[in-house]
C-alpha atoms as a PDB file:
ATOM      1  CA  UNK A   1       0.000   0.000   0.000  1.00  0.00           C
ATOM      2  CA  UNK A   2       1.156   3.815  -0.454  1.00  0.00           C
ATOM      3  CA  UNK A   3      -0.376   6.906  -0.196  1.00  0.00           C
ATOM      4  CA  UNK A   4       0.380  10.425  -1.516  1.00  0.00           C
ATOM      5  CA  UNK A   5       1.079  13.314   0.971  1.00  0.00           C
ATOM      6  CA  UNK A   6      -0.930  16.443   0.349  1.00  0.00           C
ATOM      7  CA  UNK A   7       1.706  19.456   0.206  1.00  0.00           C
ATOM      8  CA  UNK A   8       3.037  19.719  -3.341  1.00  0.00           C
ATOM      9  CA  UNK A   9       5.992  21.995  -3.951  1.00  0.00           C
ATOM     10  CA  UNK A  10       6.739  23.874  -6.499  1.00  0.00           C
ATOM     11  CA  UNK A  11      10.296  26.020  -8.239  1.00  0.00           C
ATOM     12  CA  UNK A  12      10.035  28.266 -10.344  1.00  0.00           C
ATOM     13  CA  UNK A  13      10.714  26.609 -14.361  1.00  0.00           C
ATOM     14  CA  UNK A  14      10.225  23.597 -13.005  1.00  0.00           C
ATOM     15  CA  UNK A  15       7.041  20.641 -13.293  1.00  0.00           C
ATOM     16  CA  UNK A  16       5.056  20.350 -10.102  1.00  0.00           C
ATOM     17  CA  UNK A  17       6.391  17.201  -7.959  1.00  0.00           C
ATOM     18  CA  UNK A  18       4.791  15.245  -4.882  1.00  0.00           C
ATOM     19  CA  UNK A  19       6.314  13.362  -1.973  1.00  0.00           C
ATOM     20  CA  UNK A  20       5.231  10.009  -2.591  1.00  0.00           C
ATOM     21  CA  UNK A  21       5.791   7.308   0.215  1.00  0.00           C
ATOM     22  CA  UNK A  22       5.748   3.429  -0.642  1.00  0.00           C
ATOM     23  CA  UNK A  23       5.216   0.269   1.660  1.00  0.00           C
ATOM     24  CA  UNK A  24       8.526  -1.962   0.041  1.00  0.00           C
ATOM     25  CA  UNK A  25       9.125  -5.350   1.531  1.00  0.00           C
ATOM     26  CA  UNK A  26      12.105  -7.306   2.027  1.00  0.00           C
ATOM     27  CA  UNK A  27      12.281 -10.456   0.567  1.00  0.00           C
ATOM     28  CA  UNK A  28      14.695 -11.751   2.397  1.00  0.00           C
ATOM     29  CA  UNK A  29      13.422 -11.021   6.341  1.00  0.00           C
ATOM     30  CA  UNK A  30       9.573 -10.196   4.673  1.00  0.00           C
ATOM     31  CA  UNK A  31       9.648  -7.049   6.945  1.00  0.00           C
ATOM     32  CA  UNK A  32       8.130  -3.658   5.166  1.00  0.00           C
ATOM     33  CA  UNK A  33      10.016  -0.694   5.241  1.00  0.00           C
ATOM     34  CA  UNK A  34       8.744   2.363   3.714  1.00  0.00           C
ATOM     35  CA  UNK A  35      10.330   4.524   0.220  1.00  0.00           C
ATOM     36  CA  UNK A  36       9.811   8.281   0.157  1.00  0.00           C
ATOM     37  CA  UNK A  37      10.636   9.970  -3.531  1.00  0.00           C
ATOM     38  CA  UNK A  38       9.865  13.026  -5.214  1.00  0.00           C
ATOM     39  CA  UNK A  39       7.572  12.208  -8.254  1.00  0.00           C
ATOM     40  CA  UNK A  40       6.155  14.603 -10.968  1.00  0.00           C
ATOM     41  CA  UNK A  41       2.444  14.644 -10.937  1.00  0.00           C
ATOM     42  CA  UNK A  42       2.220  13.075 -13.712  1.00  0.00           C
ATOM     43  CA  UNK A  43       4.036  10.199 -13.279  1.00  0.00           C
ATOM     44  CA  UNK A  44       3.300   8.932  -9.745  1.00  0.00           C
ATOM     45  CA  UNK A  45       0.220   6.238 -11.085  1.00  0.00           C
ATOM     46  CA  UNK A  46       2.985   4.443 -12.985  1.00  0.00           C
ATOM     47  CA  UNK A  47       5.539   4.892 -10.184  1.00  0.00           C
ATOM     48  CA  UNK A  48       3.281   3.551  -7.552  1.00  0.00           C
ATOM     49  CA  UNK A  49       2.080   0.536  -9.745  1.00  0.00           C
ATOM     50  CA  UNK A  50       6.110  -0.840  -9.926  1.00  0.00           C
END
Protein backbone atom coordinates (compact mmCIF):
# COMPACT_ATOMS: atom_id res chain seq x y z
CA UNK A 1 0.00 0.00 0.00
CA UNK A 2 1.16 3.81 -0.45
CA UNK A 3 -0.38 6.91 -0.20
CA UNK A 4 0.38 10.43 -1.52
CA UNK A 5 1.08 13.31 0.97
CA UNK A 6 -0.93 16.44 0.35
CA UNK A 7 1.71 19.46 0.21
CA UNK A 8 3.04 19.72 -3.34
CA UNK A 9 5.99 22.00 -3.95
CA UNK A 10 6.74 23.87 -6.50
CA UNK A 11 10.30 26.02 -8.24
CA UNK A 12 10.03 28.27 -10.34
CA UNK A 13 10.71 26.61 -14.36
CA UNK A 14 10.23 23.60 -13.01
CA UNK A 15 7.04 20.64 -13.29
CA UNK A 16 5.06 20.35 -10.10
CA UNK A 17 6.39 17.20 -7.96
CA UNK A 18 4.79 15.24 -4.88
CA UNK A 19 6.31 13.36 -1.97
CA UNK A 20 5.23 10.01 -2.59
CA UNK A 21 5.79 7.31 0.22
CA UNK A 22 5.75 3.43 -0.64
CA UNK A 23 5.22 0.27 1.66
CA UNK A 24 8.53 -1.96 0.04
CA UNK A 25 9.13 -5.35 1.53
CA UNK A 26 12.11 -7.31 2.03
CA UNK A 27 12.28 -10.46 0.57
CA UNK A 28 14.70 -11.75 2.40
CA UNK A 29 13.42 -11.02 6.34
CA UNK A 30 9.57 -10.20 4.67
CA UNK A 31 9.65 -7.05 6.95
CA UNK A 32 8.13 -3.66 5.17
CA UNK A 33 10.02 -0.69 5.24
CA UNK A 34 8.74 2.36 3.71
CA UNK A 35 10.33 4.52 0.22
CA UNK A 36 9.81 8.28 0.16
CA UNK A 37 10.64 9.97 -3.53
CA UNK A 38 9.86 13.03 -5.21
CA UNK A 39 7.57 12.21 -8.25
CA UNK A 40 6.15 14.60 -10.97
CA UNK A 41 2.44 14.64 -10.94
CA UNK A 42 2.22 13.08 -13.71
CA UNK A 43 4.04 10.20 -13.28
CA UNK A 44 3.30 8.93 -9.74
CA UNK A 45 0.22 6.24 -11.09
CA UNK A 46 2.98 4.44 -12.98
CA UNK A 47 5.54 4.89 -10.18
CA UNK A 48 3.28 3.55 -7.55
CA UNK A 49 2.08 0.54 -9.74
CA UNK A 50 6.11 -0.84 -9.93
Amino acid sequence: MAKKTVATLRNAGSRNTVKVIKMVKAPETGSYSFKEEMVPVDKVNEYLKK
